[in-house]
N, C-alpha and C. Protein backbone atom coordinates (compact mmCIF):
# COMPACT_ATOMS: atom_id res chain seq x y z
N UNK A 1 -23.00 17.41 -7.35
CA UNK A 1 -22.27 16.16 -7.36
C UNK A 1 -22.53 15.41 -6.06
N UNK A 2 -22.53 14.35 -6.08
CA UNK A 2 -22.46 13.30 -4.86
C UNK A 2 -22.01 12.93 -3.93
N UNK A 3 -22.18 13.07 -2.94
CA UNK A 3 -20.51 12.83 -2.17
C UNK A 3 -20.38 11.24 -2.28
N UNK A 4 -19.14 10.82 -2.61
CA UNK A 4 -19.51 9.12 -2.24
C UNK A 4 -19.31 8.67 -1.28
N UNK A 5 -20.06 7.10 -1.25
CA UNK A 5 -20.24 6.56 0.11
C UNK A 5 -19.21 5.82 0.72
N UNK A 6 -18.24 5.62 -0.33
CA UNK A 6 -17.23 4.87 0.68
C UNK A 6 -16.05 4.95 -0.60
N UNK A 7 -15.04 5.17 -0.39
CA UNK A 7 -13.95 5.22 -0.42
C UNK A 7 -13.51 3.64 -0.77
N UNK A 8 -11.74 3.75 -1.44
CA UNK A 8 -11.61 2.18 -0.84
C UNK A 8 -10.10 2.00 -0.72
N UNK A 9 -9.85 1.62 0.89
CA UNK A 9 -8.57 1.68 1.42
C UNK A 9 -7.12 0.19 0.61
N UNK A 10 -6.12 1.14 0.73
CA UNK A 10 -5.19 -0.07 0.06
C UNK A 10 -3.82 -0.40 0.93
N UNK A 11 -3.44 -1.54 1.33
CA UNK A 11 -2.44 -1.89 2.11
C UNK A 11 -1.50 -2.76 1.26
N UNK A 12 -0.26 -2.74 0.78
CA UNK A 12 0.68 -3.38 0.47
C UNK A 12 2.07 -3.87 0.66
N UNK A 13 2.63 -4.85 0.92
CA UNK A 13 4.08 -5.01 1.39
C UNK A 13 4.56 -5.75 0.46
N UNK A 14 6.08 -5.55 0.60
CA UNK A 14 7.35 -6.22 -0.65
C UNK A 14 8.46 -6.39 0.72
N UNK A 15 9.20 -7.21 -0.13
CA UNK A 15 10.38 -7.50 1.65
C UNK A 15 11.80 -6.85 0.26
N UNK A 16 12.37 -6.12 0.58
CA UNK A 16 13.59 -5.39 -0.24
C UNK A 16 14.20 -6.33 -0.65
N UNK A 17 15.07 -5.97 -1.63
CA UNK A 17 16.48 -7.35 -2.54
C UNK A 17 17.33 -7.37 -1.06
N UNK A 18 17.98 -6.09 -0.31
CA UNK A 18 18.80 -5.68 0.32
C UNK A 18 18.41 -5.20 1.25
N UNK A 19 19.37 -4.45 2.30
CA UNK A 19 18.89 -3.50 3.11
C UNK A 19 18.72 -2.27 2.85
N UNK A 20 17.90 -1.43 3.47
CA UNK A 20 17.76 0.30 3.19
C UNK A 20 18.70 0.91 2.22
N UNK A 21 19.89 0.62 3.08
CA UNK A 21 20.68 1.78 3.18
C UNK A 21 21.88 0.77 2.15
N UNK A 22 21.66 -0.12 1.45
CA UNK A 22 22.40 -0.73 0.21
C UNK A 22 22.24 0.39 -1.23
N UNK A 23 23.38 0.58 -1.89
CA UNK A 23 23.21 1.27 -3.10
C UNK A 23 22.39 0.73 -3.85
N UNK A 24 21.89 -1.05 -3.73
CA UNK A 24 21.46 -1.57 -5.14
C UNK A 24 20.14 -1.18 -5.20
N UNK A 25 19.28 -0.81 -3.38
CA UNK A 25 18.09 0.04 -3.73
C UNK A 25 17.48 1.05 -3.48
N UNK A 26 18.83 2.28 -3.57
CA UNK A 26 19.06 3.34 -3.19
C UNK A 26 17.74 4.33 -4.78
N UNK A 27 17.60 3.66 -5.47
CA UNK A 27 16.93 4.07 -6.99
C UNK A 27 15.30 4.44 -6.00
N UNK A 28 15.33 3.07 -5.81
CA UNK A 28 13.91 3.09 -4.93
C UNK A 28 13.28 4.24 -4.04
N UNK A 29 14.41 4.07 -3.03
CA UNK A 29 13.92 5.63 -2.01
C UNK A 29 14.66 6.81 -2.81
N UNK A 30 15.19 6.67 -3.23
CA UNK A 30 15.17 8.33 -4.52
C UNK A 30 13.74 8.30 -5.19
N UNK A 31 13.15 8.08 -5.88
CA UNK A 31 12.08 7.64 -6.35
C UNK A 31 10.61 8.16 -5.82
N UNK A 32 10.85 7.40 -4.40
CA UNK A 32 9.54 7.45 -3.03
C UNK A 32 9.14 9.14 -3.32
N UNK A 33 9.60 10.20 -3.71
CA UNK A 33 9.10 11.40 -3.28
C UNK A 33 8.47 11.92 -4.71
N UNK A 34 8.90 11.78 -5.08
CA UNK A 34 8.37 12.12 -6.89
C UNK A 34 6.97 11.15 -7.11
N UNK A 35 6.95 10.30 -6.37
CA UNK A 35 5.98 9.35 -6.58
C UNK A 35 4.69 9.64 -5.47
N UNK A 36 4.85 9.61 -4.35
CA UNK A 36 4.05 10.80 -3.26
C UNK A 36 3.66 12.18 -4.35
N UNK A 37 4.27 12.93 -4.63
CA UNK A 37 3.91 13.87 -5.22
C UNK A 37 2.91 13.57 -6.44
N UNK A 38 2.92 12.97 -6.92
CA UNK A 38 2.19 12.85 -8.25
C UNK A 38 1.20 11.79 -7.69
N UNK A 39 0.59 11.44 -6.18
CA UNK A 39 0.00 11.05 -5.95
C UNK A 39 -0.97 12.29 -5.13
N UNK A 40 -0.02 12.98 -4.46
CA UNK A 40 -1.06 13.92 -4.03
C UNK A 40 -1.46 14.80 -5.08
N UNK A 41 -1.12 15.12 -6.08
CA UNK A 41 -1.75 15.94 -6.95
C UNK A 41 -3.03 14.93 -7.95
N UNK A 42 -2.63 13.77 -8.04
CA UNK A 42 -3.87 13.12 -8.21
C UNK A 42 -5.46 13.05 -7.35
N UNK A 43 -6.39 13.71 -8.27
CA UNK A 43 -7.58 14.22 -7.86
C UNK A 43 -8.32 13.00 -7.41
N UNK A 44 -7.88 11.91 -7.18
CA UNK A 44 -8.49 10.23 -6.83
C UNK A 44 -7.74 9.95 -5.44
N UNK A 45 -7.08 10.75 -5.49
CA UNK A 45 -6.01 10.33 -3.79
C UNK A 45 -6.97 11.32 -2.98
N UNK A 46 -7.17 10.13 -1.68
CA UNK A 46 -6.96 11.01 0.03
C UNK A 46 -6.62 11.25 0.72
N UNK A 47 -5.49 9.74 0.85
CA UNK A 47 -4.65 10.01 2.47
C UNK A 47 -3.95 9.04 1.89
N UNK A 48 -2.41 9.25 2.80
CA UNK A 48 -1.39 8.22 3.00
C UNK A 48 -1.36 8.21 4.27
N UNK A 49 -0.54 6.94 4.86
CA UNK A 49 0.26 6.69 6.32
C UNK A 49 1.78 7.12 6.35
N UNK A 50 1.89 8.08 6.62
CA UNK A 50 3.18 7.94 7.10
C UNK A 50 4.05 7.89 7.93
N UNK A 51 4.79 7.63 8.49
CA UNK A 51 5.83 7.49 9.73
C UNK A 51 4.77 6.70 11.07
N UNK A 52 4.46 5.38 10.57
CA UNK A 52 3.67 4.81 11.69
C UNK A 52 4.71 3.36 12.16
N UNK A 53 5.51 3.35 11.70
CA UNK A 53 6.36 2.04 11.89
C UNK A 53 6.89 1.55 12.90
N UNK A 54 7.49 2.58 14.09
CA UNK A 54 7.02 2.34 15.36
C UNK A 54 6.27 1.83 16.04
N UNK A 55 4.67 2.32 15.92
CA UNK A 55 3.80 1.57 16.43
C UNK A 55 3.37 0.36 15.78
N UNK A 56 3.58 0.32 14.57
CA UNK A 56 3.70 -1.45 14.44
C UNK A 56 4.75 -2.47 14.47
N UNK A 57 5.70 -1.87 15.00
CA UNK A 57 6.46 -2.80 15.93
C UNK A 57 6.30 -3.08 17.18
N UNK A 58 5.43 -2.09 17.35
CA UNK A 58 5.25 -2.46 19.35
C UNK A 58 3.81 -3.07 19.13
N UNK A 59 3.03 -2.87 17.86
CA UNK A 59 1.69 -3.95 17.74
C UNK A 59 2.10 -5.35 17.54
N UNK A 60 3.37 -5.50 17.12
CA UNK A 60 4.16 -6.91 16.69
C UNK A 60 3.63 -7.48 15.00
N UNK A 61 3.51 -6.89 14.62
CA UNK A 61 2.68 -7.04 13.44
C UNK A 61 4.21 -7.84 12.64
N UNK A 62 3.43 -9.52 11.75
CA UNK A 62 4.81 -10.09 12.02
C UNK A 62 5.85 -9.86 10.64
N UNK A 63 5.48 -9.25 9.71
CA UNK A 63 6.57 -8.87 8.64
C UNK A 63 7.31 -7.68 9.21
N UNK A 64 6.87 -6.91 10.36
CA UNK A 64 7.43 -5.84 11.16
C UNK A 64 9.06 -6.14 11.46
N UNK A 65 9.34 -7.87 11.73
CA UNK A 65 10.41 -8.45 12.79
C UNK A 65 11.55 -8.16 11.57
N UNK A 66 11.11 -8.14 10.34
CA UNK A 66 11.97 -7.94 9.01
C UNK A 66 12.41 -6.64 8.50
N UNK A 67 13.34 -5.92 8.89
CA UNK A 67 13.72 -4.07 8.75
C UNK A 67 13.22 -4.02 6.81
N UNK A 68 14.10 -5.10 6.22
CA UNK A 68 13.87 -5.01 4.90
C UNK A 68 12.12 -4.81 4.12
N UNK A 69 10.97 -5.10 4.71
CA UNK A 69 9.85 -5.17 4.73
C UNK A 69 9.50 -3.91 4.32
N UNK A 70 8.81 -2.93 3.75
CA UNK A 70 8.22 -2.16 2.84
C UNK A 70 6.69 -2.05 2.68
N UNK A 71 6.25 -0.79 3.39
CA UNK A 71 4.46 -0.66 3.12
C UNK A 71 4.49 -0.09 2.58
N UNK A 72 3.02 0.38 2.29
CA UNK A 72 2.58 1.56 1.88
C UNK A 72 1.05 1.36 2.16
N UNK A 73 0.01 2.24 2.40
CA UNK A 73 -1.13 2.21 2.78
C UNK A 73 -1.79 4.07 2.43
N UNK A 74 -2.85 3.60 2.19
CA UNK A 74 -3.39 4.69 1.36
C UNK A 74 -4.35 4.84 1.28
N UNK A 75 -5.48 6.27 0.98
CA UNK A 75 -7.00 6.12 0.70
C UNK A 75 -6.88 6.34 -0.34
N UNK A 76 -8.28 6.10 -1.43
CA UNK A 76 -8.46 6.88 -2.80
C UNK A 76 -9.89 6.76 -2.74
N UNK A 77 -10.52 7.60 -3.98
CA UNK A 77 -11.88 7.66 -3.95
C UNK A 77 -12.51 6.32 -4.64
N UNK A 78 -11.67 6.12 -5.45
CA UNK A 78 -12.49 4.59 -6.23
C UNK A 78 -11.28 3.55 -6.56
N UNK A 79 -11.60 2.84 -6.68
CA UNK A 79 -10.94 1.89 -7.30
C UNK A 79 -10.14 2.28 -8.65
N UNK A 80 -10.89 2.68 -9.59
CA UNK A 80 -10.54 3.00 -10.55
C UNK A 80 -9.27 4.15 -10.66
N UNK A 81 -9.54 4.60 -9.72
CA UNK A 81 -8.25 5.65 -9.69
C UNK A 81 -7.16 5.15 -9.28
N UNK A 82 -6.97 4.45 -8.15
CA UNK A 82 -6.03 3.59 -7.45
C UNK A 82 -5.22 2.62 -8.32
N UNK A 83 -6.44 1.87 -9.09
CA UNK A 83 -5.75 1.32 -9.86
C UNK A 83 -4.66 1.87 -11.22
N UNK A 84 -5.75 3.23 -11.93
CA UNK A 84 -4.91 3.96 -13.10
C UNK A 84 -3.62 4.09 -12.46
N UNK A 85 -3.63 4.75 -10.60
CA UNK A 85 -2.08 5.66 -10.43
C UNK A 85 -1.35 4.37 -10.71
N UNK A 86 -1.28 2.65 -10.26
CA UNK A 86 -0.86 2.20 -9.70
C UNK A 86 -0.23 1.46 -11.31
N UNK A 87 -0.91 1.22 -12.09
CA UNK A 87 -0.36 1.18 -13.12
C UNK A 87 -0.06 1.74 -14.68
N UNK A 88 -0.67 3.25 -14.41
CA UNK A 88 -0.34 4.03 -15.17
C UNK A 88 0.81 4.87 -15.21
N UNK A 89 1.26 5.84 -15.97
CA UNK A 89 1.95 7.17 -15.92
C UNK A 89 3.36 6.86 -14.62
N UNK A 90 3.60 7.45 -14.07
CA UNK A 90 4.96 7.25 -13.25
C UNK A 90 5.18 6.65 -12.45
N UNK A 91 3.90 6.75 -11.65
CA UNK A 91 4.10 5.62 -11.06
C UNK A 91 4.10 3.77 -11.44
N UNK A 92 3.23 3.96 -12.35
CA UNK A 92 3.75 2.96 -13.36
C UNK A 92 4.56 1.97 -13.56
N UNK A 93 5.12 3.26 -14.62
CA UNK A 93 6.79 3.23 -14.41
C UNK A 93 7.68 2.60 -13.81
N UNK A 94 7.82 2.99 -12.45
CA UNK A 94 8.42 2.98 -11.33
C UNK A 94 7.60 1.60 -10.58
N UNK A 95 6.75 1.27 -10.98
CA UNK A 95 5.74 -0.11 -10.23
C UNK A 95 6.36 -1.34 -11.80
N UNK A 96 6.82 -1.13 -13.15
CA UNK A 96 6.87 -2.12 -13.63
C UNK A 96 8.58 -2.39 -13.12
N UNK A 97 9.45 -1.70 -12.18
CA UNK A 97 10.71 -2.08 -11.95
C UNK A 97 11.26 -2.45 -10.35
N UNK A 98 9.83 -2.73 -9.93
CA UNK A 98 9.61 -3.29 -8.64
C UNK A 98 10.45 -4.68 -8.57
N UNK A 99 11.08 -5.66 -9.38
CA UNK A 99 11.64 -6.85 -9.37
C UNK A 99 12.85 -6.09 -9.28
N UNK A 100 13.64 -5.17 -9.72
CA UNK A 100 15.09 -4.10 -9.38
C UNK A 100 15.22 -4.18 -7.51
N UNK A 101 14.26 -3.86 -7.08
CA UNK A 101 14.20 -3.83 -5.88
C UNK A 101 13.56 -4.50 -4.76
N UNK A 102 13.05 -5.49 -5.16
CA UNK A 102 12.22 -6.29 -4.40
C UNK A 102 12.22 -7.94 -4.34
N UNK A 103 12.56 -8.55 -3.22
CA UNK A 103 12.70 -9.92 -3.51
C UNK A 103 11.41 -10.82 -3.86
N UNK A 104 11.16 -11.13 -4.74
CA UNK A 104 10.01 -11.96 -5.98
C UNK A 104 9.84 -13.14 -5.17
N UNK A 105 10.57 -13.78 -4.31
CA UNK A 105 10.40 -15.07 -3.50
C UNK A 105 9.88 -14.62 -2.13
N UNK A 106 9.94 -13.88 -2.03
CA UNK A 106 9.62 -12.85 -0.22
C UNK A 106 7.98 -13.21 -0.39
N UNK A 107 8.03 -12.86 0.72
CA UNK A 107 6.03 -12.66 1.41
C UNK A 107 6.03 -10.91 0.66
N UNK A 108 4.84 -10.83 -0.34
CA UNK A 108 4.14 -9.54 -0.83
C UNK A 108 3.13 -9.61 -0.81
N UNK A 109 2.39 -8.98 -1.63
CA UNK A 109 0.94 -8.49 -1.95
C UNK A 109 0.56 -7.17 -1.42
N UNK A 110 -0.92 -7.41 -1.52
CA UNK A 110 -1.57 -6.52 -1.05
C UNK A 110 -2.76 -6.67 -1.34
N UNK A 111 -3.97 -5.87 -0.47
CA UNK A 111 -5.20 -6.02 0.22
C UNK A 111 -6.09 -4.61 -0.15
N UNK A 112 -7.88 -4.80 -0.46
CA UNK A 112 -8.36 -3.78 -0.09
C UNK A 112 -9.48 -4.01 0.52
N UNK A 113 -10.01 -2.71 0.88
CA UNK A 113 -11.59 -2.42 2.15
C UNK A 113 -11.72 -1.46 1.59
N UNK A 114 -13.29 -1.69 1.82
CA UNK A 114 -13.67 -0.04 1.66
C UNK A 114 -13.65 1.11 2.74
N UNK A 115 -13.72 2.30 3.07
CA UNK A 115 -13.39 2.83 4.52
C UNK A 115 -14.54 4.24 4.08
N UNK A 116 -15.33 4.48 5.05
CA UNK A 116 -16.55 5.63 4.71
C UNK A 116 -15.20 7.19 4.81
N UNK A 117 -15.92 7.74 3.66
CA UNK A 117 -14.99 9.00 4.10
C UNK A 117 -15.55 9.51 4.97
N UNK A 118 -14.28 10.20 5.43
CA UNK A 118 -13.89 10.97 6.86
C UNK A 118 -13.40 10.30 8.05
N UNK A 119 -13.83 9.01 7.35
CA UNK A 119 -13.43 7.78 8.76
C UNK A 119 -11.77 7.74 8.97
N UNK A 120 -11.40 7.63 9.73
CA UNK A 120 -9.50 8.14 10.10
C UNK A 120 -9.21 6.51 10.22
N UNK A 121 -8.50 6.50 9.67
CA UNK A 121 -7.27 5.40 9.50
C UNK A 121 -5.93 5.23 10.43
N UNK A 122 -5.60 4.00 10.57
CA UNK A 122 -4.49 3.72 10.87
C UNK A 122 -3.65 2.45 10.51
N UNK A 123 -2.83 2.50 11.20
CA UNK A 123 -1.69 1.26 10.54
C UNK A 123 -2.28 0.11 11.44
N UNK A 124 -2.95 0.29 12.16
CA UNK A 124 -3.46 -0.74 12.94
C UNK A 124 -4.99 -0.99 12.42
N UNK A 125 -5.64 -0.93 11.48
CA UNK A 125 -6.64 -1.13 10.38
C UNK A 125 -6.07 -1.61 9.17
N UNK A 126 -5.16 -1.40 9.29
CA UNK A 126 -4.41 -2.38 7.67
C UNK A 126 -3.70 -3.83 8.50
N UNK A 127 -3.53 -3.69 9.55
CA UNK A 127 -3.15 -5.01 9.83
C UNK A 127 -4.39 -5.52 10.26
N UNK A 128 -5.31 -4.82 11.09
CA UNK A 128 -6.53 -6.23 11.16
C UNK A 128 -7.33 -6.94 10.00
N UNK A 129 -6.81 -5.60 8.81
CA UNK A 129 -7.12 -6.45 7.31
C UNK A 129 -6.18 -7.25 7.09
N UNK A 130 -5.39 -7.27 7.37
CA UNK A 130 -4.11 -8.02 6.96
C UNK A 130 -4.70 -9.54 7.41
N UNK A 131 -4.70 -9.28 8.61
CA UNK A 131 -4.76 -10.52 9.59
C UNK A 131 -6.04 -11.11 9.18
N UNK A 132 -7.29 -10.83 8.74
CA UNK A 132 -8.26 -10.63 8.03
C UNK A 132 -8.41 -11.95 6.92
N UNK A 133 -7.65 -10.93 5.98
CA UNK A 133 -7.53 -11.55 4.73
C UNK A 133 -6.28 -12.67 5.06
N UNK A 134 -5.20 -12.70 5.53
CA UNK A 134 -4.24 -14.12 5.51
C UNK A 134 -5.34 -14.99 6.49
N UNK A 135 -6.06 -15.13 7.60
CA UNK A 135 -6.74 -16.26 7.63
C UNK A 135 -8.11 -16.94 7.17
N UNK A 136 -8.72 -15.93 6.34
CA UNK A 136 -9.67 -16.16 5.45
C UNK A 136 -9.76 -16.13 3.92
N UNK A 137 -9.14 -15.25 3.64
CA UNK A 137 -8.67 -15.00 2.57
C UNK A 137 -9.71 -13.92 1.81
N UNK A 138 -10.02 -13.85 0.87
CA UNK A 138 -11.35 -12.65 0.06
C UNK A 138 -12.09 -12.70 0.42
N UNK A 139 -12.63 -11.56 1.05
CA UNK A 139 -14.28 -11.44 1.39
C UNK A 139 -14.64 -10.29 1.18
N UNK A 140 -16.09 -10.21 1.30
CA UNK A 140 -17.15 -8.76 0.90
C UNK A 140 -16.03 -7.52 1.63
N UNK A 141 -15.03 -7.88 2.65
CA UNK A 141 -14.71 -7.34 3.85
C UNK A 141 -13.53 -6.47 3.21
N UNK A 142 -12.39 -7.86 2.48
CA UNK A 142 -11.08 -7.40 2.36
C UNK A 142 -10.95 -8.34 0.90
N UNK A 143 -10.14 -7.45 -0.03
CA UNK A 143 -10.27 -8.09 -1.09
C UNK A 143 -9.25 -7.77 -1.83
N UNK A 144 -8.89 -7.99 -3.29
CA UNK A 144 -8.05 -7.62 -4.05
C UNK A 144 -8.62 -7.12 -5.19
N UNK A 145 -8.06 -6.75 -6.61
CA UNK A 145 -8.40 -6.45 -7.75
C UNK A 145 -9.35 -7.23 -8.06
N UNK A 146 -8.67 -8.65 -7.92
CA UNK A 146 -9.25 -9.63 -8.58
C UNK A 146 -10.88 -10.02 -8.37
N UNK A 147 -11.26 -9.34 -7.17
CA UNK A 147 -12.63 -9.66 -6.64
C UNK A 147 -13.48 -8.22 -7.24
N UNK A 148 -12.51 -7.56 -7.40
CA UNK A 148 -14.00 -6.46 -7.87
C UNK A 148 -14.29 -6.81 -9.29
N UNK A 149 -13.22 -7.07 -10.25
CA UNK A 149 -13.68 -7.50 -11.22
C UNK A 149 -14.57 -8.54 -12.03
């Protein structure tokens, strides 16, 4: 088999209905671990970020200034996989009830790159895509669904 040549990294934010620690999206972070799990057992996953939020507050990164604000950042091997977890099976699921918990008028989305495996990641590579893609918008560089298709 092949090894492949590049990977392709995914960065996304939602700004919450509420705060954290509100019951109305208490469903949500109940949720977060069942959903990790059935991502690491997916044979298309490589890496997540976790617990980097600190240092992108002291990078100033500016949806950071908002506690309610919500990432997630991730490797996978293809597209195709990223996309099945993201709208298939549980996570799914749990991605078609994202309006339960997420304000629909807020700054969202999300962004991809490709990243060579083995290459190490950080939360400070999803914001220079970030920053990237909001002043240029799609390129060969940083892109969305919509460009691979």
């Amino acid at each position: 088999m092949d090894t492949p040549t590049q990977y392709i990294a995914q960065f996304s934010w939602g700004m919450l209905r509420a705060p954290a620690d509100d019951p109305s999206v208490a469903p949500f972070f109940e949720g977060i671990p069942g959903v990790h799990a059935r991502a690491d057992a997916n044979p298309g996953f490589v890496w997540r970020s976790d617990g980097e939020r600190v240092e992108g507050e002291a990078a100033g990164w500016p949806l950071y200034n908002n506690d309610r604000v919500i990432t997630s950042f991730s490797v996978w091997k293809t597209p195709e996989a990223l996309r099945d977890f993201i709208y298939n099976g549980a996570h799914g699921a749990f991605y078609s009830r994202r309006s339960d918990w997420f304000d629909q008028d807020a700054p969202r989305g999300y962004i991809l790159w490709w990243v060579t495996p083995g290459e190490e990641q950080s939360i400070n590579n999803a914001w220079a895509m970030f920053d990237k893609f909001a002043a240029e918008g799609p390129s060969d560089e940083v892109f969305t669904f919509a460009e691979l298709d």
